[in-house]
Protein backbone atom coordinates (compact mmCIF):
# COMPACT_ATOMS: atom_id res chain seq x y z
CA UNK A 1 9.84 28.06 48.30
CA UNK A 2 11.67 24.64 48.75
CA UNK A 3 11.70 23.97 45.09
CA UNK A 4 13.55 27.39 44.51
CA UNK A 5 15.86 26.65 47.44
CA UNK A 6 17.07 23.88 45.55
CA UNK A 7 17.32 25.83 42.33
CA UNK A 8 20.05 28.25 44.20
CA UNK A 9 21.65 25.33 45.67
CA UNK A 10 22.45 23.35 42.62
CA UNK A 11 23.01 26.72 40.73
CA UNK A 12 25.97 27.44 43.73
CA UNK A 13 26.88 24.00 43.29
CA UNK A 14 27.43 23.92 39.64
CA UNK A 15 30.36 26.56 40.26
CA UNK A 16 31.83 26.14 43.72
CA UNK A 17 32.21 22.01 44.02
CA UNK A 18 35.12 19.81 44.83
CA UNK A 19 34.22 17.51 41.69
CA UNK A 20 36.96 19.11 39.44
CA UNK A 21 40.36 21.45 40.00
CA UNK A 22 38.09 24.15 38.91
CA UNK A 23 35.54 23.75 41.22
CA UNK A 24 37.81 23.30 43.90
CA UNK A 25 39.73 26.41 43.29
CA UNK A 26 36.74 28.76 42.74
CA UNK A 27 36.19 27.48 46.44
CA UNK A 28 38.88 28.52 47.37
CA UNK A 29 38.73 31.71 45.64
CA UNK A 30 35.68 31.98 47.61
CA UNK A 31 36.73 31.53 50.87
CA UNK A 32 40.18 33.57 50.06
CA UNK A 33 37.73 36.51 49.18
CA UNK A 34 35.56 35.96 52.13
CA UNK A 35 38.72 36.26 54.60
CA UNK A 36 39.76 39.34 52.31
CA UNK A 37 37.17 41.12 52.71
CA UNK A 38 37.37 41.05 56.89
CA UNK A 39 41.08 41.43 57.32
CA UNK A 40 40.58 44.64 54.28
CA UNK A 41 37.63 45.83 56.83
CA UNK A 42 39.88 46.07 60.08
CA UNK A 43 43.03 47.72 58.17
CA UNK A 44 41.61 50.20 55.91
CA UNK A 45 38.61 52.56 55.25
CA UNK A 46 37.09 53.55 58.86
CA UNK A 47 38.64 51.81 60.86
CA UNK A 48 42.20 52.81 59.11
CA UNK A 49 41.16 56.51 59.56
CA UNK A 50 40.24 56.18 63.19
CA UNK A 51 43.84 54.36 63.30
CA UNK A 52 45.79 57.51 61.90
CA UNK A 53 43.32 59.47 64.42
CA UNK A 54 45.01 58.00 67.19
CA UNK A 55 47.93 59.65 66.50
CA UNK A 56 47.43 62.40 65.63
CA UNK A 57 47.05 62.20 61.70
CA UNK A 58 45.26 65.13 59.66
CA UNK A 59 42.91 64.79 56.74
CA UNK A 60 45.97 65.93 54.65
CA UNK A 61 48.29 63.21 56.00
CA UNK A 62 45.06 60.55 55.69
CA UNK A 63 45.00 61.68 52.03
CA UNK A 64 48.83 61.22 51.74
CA UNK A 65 49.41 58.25 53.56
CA UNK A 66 46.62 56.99 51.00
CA UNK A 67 47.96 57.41 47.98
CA UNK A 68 51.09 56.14 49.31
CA UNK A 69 50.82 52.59 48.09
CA UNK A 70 49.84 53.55 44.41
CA UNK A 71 53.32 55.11 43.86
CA UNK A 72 54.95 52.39 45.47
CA UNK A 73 52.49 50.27 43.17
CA UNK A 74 54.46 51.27 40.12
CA UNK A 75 56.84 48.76 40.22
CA UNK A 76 54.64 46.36 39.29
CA UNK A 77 56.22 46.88 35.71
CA UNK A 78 58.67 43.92 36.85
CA UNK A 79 56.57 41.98 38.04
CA UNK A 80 56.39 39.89 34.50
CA UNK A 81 59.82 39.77 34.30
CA UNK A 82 60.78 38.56 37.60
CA UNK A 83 57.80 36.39 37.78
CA UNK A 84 58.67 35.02 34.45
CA UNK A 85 61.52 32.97 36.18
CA UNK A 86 59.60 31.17 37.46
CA UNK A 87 57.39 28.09 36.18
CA UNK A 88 56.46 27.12 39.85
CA UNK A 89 55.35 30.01 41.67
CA UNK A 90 52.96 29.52 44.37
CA UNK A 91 55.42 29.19 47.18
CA UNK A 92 57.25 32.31 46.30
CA UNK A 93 54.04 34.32 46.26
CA UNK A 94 52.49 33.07 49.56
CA UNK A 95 55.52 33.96 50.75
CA UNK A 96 55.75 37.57 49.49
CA UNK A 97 52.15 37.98 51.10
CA UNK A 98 53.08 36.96 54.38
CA UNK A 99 56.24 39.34 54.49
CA UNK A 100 53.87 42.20 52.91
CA UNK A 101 51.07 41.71 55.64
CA UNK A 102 53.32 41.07 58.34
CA UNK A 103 54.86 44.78 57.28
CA UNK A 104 51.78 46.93 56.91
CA UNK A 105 49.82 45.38 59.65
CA UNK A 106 52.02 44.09 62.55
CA UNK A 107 54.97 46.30 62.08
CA UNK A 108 52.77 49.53 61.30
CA UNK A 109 50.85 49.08 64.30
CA UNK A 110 53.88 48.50 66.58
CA UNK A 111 55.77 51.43 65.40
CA UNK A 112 53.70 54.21 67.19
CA UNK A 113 54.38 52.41 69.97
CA UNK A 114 58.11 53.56 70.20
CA UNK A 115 58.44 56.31 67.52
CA UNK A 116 56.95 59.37 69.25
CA UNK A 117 55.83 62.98 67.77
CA UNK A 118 53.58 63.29 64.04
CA UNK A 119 55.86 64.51 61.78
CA UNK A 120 58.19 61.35 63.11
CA UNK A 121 55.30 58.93 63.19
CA UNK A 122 54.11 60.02 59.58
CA UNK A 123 57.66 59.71 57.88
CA UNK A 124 57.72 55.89 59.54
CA UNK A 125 54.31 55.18 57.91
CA UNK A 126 55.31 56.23 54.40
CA UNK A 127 58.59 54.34 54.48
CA UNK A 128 56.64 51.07 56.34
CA UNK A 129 53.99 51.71 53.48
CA UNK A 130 56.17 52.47 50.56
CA UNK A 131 58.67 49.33 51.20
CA UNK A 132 55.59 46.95 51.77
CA UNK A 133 53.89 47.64 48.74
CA UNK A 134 57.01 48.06 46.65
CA UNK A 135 57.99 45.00 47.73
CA UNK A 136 54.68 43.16 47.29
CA UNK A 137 53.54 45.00 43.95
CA UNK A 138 56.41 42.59 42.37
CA UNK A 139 54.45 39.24 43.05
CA UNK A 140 51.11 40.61 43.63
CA UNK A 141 50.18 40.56 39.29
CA UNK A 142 51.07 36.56 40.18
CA UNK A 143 48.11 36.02 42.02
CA UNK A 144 45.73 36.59 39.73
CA UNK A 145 47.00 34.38 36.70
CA UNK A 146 46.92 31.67 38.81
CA UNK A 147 43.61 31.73 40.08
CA UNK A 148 41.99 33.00 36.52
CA UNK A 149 42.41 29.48 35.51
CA UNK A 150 39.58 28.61 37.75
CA UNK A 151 37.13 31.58 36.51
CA UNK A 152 34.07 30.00 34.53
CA UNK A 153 34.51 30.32 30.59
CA UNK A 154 30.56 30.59 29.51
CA UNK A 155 29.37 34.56 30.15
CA UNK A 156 26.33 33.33 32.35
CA UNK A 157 27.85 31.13 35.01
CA UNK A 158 30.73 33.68 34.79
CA UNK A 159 27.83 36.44 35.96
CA UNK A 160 26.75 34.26 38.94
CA UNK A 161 30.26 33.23 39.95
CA UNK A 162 30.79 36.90 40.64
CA UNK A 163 27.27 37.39 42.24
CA UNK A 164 27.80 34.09 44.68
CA UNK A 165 30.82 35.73 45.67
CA UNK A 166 30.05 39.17 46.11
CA UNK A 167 27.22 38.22 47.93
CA UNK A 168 28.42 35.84 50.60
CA UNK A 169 31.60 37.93 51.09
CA UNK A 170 29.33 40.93 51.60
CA UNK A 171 26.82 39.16 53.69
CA UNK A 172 29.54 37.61 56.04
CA UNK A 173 32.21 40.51 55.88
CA UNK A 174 29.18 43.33 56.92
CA UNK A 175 27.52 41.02 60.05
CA UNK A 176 31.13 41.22 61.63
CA UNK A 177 31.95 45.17 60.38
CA UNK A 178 28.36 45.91 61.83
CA UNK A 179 29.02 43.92 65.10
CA UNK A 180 32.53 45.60 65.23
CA UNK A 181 30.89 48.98 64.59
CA UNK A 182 28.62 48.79 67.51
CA UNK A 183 31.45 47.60 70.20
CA UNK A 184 33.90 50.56 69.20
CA UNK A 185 31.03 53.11 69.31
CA UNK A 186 30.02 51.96 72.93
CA UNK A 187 33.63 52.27 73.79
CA UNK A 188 33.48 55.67 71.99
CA UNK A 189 35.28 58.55 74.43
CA UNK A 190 36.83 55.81 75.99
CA UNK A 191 41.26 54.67 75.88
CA UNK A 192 39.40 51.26 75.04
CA UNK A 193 38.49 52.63 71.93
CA UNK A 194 42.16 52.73 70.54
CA UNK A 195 42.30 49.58 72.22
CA UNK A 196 40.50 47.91 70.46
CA UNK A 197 41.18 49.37 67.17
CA UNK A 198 44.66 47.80 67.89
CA UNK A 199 43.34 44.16 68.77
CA UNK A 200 41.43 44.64 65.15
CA UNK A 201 44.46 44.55 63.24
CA UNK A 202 46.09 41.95 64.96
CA UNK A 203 43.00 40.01 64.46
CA UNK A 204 43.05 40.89 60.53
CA UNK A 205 46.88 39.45 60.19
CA UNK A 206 45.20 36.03 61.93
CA UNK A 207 42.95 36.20 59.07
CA UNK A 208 46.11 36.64 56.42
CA UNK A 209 47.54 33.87 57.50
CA UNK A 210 44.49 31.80 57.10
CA UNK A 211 44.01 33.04 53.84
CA UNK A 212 47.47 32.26 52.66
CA UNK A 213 47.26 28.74 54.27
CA UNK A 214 43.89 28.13 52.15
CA UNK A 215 45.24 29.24 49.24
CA UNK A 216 48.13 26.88 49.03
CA UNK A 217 45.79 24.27 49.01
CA UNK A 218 44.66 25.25 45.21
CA UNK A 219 45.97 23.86 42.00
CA UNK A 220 49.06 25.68 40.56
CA UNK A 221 48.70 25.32 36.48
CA UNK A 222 51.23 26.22 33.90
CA UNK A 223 51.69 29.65 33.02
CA UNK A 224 51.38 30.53 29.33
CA UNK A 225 54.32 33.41 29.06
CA UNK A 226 57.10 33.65 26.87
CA UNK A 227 60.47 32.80 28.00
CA UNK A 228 61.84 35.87 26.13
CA UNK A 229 59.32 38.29 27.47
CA UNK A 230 60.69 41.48 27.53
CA UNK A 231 60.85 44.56 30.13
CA UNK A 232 59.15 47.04 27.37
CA UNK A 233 56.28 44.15 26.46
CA UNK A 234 54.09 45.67 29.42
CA UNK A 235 53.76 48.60 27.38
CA UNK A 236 53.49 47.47 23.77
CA UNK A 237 51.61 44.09 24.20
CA UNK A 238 48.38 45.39 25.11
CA UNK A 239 48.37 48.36 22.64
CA UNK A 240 47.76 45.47 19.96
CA UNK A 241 44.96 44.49 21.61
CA UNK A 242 42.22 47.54 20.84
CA UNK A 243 39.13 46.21 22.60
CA UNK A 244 41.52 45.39 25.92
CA UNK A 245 42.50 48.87 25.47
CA UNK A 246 39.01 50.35 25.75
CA UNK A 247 38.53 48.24 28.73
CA UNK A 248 41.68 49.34 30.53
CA UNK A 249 40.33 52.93 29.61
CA UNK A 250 36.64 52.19 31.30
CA UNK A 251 38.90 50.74 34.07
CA UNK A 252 41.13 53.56 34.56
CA UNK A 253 38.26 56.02 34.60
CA UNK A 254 36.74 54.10 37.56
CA UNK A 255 39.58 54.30 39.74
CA UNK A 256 40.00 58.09 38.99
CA UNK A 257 36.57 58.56 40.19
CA UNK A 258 36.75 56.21 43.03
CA UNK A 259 39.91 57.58 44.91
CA UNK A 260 39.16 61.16 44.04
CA UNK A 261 36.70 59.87 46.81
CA UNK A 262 39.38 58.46 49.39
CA UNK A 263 38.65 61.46 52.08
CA UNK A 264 35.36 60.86 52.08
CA UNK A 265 35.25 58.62 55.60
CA UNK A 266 37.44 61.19 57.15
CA UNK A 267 34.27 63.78 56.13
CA UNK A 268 31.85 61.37 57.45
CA UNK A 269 33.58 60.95 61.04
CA UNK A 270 35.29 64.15 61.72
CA UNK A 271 33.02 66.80 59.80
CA UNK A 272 29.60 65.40 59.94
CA UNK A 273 30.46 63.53 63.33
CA UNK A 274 28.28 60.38 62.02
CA UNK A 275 28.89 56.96 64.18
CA UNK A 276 31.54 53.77 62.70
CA UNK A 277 28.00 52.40 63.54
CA UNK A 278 25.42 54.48 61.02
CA UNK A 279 28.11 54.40 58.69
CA UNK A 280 29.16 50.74 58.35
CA UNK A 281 25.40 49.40 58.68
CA UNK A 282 25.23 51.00 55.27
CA UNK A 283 27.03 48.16 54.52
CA UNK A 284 24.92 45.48 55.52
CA UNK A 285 21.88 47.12 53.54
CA UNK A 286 24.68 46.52 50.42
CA UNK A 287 24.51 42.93 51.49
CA UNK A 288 21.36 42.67 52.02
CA UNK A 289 20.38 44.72 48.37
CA UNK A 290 23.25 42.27 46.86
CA UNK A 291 21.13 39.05 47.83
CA UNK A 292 17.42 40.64 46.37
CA UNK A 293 18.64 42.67 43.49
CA UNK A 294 21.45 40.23 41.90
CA UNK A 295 18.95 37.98 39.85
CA UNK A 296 17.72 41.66 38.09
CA UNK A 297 21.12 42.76 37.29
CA UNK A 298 22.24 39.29 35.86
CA UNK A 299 19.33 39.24 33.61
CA UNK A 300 20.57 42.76 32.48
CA UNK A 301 24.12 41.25 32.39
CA UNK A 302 23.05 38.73 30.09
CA UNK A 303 20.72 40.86 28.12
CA UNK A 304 22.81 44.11 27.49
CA UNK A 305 26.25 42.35 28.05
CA UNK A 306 28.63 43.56 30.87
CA UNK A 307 29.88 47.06 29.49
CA UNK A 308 26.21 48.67 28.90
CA UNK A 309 25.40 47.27 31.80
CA UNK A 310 27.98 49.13 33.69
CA UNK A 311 27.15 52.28 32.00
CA UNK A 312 23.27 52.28 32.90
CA UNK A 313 23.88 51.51 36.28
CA UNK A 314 26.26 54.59 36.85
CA UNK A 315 23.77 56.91 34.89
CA UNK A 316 21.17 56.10 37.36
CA UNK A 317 23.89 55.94 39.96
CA UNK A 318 25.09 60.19 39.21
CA UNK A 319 22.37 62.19 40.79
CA UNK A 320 22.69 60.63 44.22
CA UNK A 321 25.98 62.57 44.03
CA UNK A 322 24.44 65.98 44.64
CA UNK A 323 22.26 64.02 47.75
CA UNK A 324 26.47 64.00 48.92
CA UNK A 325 27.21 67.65 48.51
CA UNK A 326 24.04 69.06 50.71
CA UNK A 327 24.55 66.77 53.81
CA UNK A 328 24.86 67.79 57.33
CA UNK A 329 25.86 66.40 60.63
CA UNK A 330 21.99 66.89 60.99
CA UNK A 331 20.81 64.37 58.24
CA UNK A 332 21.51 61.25 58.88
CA UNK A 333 18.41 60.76 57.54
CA UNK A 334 19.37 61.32 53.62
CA UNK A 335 22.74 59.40 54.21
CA UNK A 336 20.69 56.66 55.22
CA UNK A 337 18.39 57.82 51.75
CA UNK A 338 21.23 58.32 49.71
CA UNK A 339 23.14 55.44 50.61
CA UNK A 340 19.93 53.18 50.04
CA UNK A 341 19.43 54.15 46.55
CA UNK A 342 23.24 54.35 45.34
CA UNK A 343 23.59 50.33 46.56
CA UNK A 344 20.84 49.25 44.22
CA UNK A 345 22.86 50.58 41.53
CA UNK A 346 25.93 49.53 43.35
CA UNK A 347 24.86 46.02 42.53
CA UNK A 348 25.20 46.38 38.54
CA UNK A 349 27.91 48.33 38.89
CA UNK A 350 29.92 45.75 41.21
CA UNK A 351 28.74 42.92 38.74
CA UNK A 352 29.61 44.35 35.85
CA UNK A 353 32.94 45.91 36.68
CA UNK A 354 34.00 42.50 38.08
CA UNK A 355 34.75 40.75 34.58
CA UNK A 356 35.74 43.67 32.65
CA UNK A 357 39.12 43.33 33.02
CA UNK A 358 38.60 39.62 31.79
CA UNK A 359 36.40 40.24 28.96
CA UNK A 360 39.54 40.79 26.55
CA UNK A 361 42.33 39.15 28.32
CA UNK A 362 44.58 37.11 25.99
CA UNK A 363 45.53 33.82 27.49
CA UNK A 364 49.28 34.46 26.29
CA UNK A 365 51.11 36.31 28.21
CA UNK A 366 48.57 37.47 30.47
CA UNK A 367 50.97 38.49 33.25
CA UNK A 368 52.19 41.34 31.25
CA UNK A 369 48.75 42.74 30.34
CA UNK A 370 47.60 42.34 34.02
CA UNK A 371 50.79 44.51 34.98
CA UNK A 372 49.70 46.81 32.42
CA UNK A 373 46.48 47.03 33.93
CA UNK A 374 47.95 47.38 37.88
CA UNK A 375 50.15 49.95 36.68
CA UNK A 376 47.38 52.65 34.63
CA UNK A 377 45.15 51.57 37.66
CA UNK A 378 47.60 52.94 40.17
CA UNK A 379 48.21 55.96 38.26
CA UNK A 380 44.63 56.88 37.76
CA UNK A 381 44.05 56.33 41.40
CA UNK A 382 46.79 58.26 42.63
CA UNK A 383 45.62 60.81 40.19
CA UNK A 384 42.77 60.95 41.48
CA UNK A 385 43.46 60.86 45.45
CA UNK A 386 46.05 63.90 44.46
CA UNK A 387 43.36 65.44 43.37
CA UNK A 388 40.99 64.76 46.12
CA UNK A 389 43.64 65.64 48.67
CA UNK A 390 44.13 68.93 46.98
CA UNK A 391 40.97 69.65 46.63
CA UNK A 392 39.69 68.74 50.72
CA UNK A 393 42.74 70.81 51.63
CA UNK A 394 41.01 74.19 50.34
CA UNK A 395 39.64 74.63 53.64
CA UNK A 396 40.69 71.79 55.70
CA UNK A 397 38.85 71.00 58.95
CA UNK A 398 38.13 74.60 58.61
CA UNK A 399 34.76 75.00 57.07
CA UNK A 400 33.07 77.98 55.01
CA UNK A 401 29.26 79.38 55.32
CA UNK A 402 28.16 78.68 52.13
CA UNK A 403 24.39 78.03 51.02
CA UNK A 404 23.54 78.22 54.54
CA UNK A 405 25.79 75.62 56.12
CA UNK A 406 29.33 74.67 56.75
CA UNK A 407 30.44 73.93 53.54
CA UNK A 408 34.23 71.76 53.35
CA UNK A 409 35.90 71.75 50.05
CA UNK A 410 36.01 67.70 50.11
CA UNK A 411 32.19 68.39 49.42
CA UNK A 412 32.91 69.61 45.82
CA UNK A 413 33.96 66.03 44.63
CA UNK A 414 30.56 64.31 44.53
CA UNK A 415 30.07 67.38 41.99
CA UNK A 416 32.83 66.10 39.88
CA UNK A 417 32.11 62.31 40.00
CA UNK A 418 28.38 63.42 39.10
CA UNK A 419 29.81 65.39 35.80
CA UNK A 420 32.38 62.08 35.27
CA UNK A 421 29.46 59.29 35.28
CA UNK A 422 27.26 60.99 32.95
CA UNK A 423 30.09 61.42 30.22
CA UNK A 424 31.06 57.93 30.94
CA UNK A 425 27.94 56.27 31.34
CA UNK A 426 26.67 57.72 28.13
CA UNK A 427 30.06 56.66 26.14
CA UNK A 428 29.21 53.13 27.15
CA UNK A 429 25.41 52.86 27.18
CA UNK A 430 25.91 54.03 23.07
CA UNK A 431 29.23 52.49 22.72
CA UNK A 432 29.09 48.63 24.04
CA UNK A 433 29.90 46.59 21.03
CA UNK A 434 33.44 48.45 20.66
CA UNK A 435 34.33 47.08 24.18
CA UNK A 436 32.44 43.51 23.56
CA UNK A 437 34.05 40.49 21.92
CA UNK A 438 32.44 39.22 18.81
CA UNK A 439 31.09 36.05 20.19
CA UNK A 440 29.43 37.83 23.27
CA UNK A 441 27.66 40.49 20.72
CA UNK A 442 26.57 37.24 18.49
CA UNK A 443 24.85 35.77 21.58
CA UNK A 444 23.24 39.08 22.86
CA UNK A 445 22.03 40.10 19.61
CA UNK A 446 20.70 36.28 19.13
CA UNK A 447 18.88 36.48 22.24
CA UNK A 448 17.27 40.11 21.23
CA UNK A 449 15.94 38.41 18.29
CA UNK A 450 14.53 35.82 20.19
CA UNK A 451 12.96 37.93 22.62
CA UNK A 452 11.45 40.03 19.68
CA UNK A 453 10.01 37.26 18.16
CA UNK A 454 8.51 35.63 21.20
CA UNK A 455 6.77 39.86 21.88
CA UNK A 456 5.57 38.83 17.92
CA UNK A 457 4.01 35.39 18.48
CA UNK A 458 2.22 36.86 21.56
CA UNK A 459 0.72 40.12 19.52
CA UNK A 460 -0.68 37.87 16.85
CA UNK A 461 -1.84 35.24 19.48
CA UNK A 462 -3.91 38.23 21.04
């Protein structure tokens, strides 16, 4: 036990160190994503829905106030342009976070405070929401050329630079959600309940300006981009690239399929009337799964590289989606099933989606590609939360007898991200080396071979 103690420790310690500039900025990459990860807990998902609850907000304004951002988000396509003036940037974008956060948090939760009536309070939250993000989407691509510098090059400490950090900002980010959980549920029924909600997204800004204050603190390198990059070079750049391109597609596809989801939490606490408590401690069993299942799914990583990796874990993943479209207020029982069974796939499926924007990236220029990138992302996921707004407003908060229980149209989309994952899934599972880089394929198909001979020296041994 103590000898494979030390194995994790020098295995963490061989990617987050303070021996080089790397190390030291994949530490604080860490801790940046740790502090992300609470602040993200407090001002969006449950706790974001309960918020618009307060005042009055209906699952049709949750779903438009959520895909809010992602049109804002298309700006982003000047990002490399404006960013491009600049061969010292770090100030500028710490500075463009602050002014974003201090917009959607602070000034989003004082508003309600002095703007009275919903249809009032709804147009201030679009404008708050639509000049924050516009405003932020122009730095935001910034952020993560810097701090790519400090990703590992070699495919297997890559792997468990991702699992470290998953799991210790899961771990850390679901103890407080959980402990958070329980106090607004005992306050549940009570004005302390709002209350409280409030003090959470003061609480999360605190944590943004920690954040920003650690991540000054990391090593600023010079950015690779051509001084006469162009407006249209977001567009055309990465259409040279064709294995970047089937990437961005895999990429795209996932945050259709996720935001077609983004009413789902106002099902679970409105319509099925489940606790922030039952709900959230889901979470923690993600943790928990992240910590005992991660070794398993990095062997798979480095076995079936990252893209058939993704794909097997989402075919396994799609049948837990009908679990979805059969629950009742009565069964917290299967959530607590379902929810079990979809994080052990979760794990792969976190892992492997985690570097597959990175597998292809060119060096050059990489600020326009990661626009690129931002920008089909946004429109796929407003695409998709369009769809699942349309779709939940069928019949509302109004539900329909169907198959013996109150059926709500927001039930219908865990049918179509079932049908989605097994096209998907399949395309990749068969389809891995189109997506895969030729060096990756050379060392996965030289490890196959070793494997196969090893199976050969055994047989004859017996």
């Amino acid at each position: 036990m103590i000898k494979q103690l030390g194995g994790i420790k020098d295995s963490f310690t061989d990617i987050f160190n303070f021996k080089s500039d790397e190390g030291r900025g994949r530490v604080i990459s860490l801790s940046a994503s740790l502090l992300t990860a609470i602040y993200n807990m407090f001002i969006s998902g449950l706790f974001y829905t309960g918020f618009l609850t307060m005042y009055g907000m209906s699952i049709t304004d949750a779903g438009i106030l959520s895909f809010v951002p992602f049109i804002a988000n298309m700006l982003s396509i000047f990002s490399p342009k404006l960013l491009g003036r600049f061969k010292k940037r770090k100030k500028i974008l710490l500075t463009a976070k602050v002014i974003y956060f201090f917009l959607n948090i602070v000034v989003t939760t004082f508003m309600p405070q002095i703007v009275t009536g919903t249809k009032a309070r709804m147009i201030c939250f679009i404008v708050i929401s639509s000049v924050a993000t516009g405003f932020f989407t122009l730095f935001n691509s910034g952020f993560t050329t810097w701090f790519y510098n400090f990703y590992p090059k070699e495919s297997e400490r890559r792997a468990r630079f991702f699992s470290f950090s998953l799991i210790i900002s899961s771990v850390l980010s679901n103890v407080i959600l959980l402990a958070s959980s329980l106090l607004t549920d005992a306050l549940s029924n009570s004005p302390y309940q709002n209350t409280l909600i409030i003090v959470f997204r003061y609480f999360a800004f605190a944590m943004v300006l920690l954040e920003v204050f650690l991540q000054s603190k990391a090593k600023e390198y010079p950015y690779e981009e051509s001084e006469n990059l162009k407006f249209s070079d977001v567009f055309t750049l990465p259409f040279k690239q064709k294995k970047f391109m089937r990437c961005m597609a895999i990429q795209f596809m996932w945050c259709f399929v996720c935001y077609i989801n983004n009413l789902w939490g106002y099902h679970q606490l409105n319509h099925l009337k489940f606790s922030y408590t039952l709900v959230n401690s889901m979470s923690i069993v993600f943790a928990v799964f992240l910590i005992v299942f991660s070794p398993m799914w990095r062997k798979l990583l480095r076995r079936y590289s990252w893209i058939k990796t993704f794909g097997l874990s989402l075919l396994i993943h799609a049948p837990s989606e009908w679990l979805m479209v059969f629950m009742t207020e009565n069964d917290a029982w299967l959530f607590v099933v379902t929810m079990i069974y979809q994080h052990i796939m979760s794990v792969g499926v976190n892992l492997a989606y985690g570097n597959i924007l990175y597998m292809n990236l060119p060096k050059e220029n990489s600020t326009a590609y990661i626009c690129f990138n931002v920008v089909g992302c946004n429109i796929f996921s407003f695409i998709g939360m369009v769809c699942g707004t349309w779709i939940s407003s069928f019949t509302g908060d109004v539900p329909i007898p169907l198959w013996g229980m109150d059926f709500y149209s927001v039930q219908i989309i865990p049918i179509i991200r079932f049908a989605v994952f097994i096209v998907f899934s399949l395309w990749m599972i068969i389809r891995w080396r189109d997506f895969t880089s030729d060096e990756l394929i050379e060392e996965i198909d030289e490890l196959r071979d070793a494997e196969k001979y090893v199976r050969r020296m055994r047989r004859s041994v017996r």
